[in-house]
Protein backbone atom coordinates (compact mmCIF):
# COMPACT_ATOMS: atom_id res chain seq x y z
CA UNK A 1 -31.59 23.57 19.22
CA UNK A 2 -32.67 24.28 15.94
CA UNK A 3 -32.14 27.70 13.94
CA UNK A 4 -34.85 30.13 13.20
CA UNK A 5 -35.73 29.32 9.77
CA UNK A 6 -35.79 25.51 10.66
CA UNK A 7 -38.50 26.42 12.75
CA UNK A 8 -40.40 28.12 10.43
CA UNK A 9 -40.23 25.69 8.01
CA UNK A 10 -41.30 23.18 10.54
CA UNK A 11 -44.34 24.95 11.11
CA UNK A 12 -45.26 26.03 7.50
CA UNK A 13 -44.72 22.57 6.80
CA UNK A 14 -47.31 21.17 9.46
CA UNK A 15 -50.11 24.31 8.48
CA UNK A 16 -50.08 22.44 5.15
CA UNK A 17 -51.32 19.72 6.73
CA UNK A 18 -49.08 17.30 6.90
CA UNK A 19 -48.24 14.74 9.28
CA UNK A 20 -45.67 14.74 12.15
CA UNK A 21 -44.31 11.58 10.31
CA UNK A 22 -44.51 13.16 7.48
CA UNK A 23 -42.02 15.96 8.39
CA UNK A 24 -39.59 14.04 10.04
CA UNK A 25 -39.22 12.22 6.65
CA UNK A 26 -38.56 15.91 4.80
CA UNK A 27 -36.24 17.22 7.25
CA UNK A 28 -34.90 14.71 8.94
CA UNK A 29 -35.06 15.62 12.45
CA UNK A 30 -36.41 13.53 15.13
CA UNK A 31 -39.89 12.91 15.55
CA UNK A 32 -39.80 14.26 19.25
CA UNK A 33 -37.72 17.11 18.03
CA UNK A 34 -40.74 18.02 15.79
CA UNK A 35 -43.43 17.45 18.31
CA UNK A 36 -41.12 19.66 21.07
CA UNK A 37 -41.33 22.39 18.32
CA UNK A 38 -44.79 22.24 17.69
CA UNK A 39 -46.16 22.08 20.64
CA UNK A 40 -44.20 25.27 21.46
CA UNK A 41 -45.11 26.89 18.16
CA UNK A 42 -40.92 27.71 18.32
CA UNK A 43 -38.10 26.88 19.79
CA UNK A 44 -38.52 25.97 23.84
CA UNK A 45 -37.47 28.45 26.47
CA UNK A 46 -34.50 28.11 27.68
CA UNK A 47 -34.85 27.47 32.01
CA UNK A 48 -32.74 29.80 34.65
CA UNK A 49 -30.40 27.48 36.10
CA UNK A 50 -29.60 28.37 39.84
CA UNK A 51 -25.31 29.03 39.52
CA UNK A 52 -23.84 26.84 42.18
CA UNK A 53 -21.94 28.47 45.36
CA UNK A 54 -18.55 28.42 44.76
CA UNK A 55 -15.89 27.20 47.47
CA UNK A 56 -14.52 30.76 47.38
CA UNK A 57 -17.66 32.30 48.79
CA UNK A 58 -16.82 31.81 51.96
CA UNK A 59 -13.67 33.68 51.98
CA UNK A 60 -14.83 36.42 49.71
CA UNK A 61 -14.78 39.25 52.78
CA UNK A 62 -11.14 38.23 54.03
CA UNK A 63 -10.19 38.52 49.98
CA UNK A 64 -11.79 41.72 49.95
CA UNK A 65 -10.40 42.74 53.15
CA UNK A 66 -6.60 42.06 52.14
CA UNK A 67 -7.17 43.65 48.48
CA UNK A 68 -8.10 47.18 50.24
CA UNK A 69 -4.96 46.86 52.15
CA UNK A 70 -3.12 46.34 48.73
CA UNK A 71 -2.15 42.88 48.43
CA UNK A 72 -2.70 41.29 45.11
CA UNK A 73 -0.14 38.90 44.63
CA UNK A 74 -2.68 35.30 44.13
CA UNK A 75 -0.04 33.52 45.67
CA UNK A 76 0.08 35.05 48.73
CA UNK A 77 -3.62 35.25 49.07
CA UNK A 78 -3.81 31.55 48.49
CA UNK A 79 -1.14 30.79 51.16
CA UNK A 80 -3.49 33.08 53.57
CA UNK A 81 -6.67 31.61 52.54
CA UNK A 82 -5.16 28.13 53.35
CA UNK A 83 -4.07 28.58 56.44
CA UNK A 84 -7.64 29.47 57.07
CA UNK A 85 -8.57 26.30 55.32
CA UNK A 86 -9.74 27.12 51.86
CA UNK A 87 -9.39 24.31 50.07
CA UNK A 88 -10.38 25.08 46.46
CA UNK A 89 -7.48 25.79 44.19
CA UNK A 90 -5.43 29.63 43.03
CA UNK A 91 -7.25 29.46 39.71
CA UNK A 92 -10.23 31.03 41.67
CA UNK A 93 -8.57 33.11 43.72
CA UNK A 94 -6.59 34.52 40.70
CA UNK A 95 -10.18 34.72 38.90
CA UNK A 96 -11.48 37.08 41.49
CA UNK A 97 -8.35 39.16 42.32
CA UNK A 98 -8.08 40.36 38.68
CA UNK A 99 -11.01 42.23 37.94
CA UNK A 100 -9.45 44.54 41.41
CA UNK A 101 -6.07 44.57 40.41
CA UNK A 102 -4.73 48.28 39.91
CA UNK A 103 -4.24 48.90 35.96
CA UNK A 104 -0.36 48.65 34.94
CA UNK A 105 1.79 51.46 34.77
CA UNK A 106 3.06 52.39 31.20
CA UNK A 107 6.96 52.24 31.78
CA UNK A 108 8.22 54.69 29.43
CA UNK A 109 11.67 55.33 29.10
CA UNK A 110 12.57 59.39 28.57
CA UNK A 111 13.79 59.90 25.40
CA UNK A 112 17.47 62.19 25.45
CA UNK A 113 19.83 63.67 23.28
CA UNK A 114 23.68 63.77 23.93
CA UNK A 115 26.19 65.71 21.45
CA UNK A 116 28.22 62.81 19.25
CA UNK A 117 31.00 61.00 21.68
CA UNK A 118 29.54 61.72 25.02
């Protein structure tokens, strides 16, 4: 995909008049390249792409089930969700535990003072 000005100066270059060929020789870009550009007057639109289901989806309500009864060791999940025959591997599962996961505790140590020798 080519940058903004690029495009620009593909298209001021082509209101002068001058010839697809003739551009592709100045810039050096491919002639299809050009003609894409041109024919868009700018760069193309990008398409939605549909995301694919992911083998996790199934299982999502039992994961969601266990995490409001506290569980949020990955491990453990995984061993549950296989015996229910998940299939896919703990990456996922860890993916989609952590954003549920209780924020860490700050374990800070009390500070004391004891007179010299005690």
């Amino acid at each position: 995909m080519l940058k903004g000005g690029s495009v620009l100066n593909l298209l001021e270059l082509y209101a002068q008049g001058k010839s697809i060929r003739e551009i592709v020789r100045e810039t050096g870009f491919g002639r299809n390249t050009v003609r894409t550009y041109l024919r868009n007057e700018g760069p193309p639109e990008r398409a939605e792409r549909e995301g694919r289901p992911s083998k996790l989806d199934p299982f999502k309500p039992f994961l969601d089930e266990m995490l409001q009864m506290g569980v949020y060791n990955g491990e453990v999940l995984l061993e549950r969700l296989r015996e229910l025959g998940y299939l896919g591997g703990k990456t996922l599962v860890k993916d989609y535990v952590q954003p549920h996961r209780p924020p860490r505790r700050n374990r800070t140590a009390r500070r004391f003072e004891t007179l010299l020798g005690k």
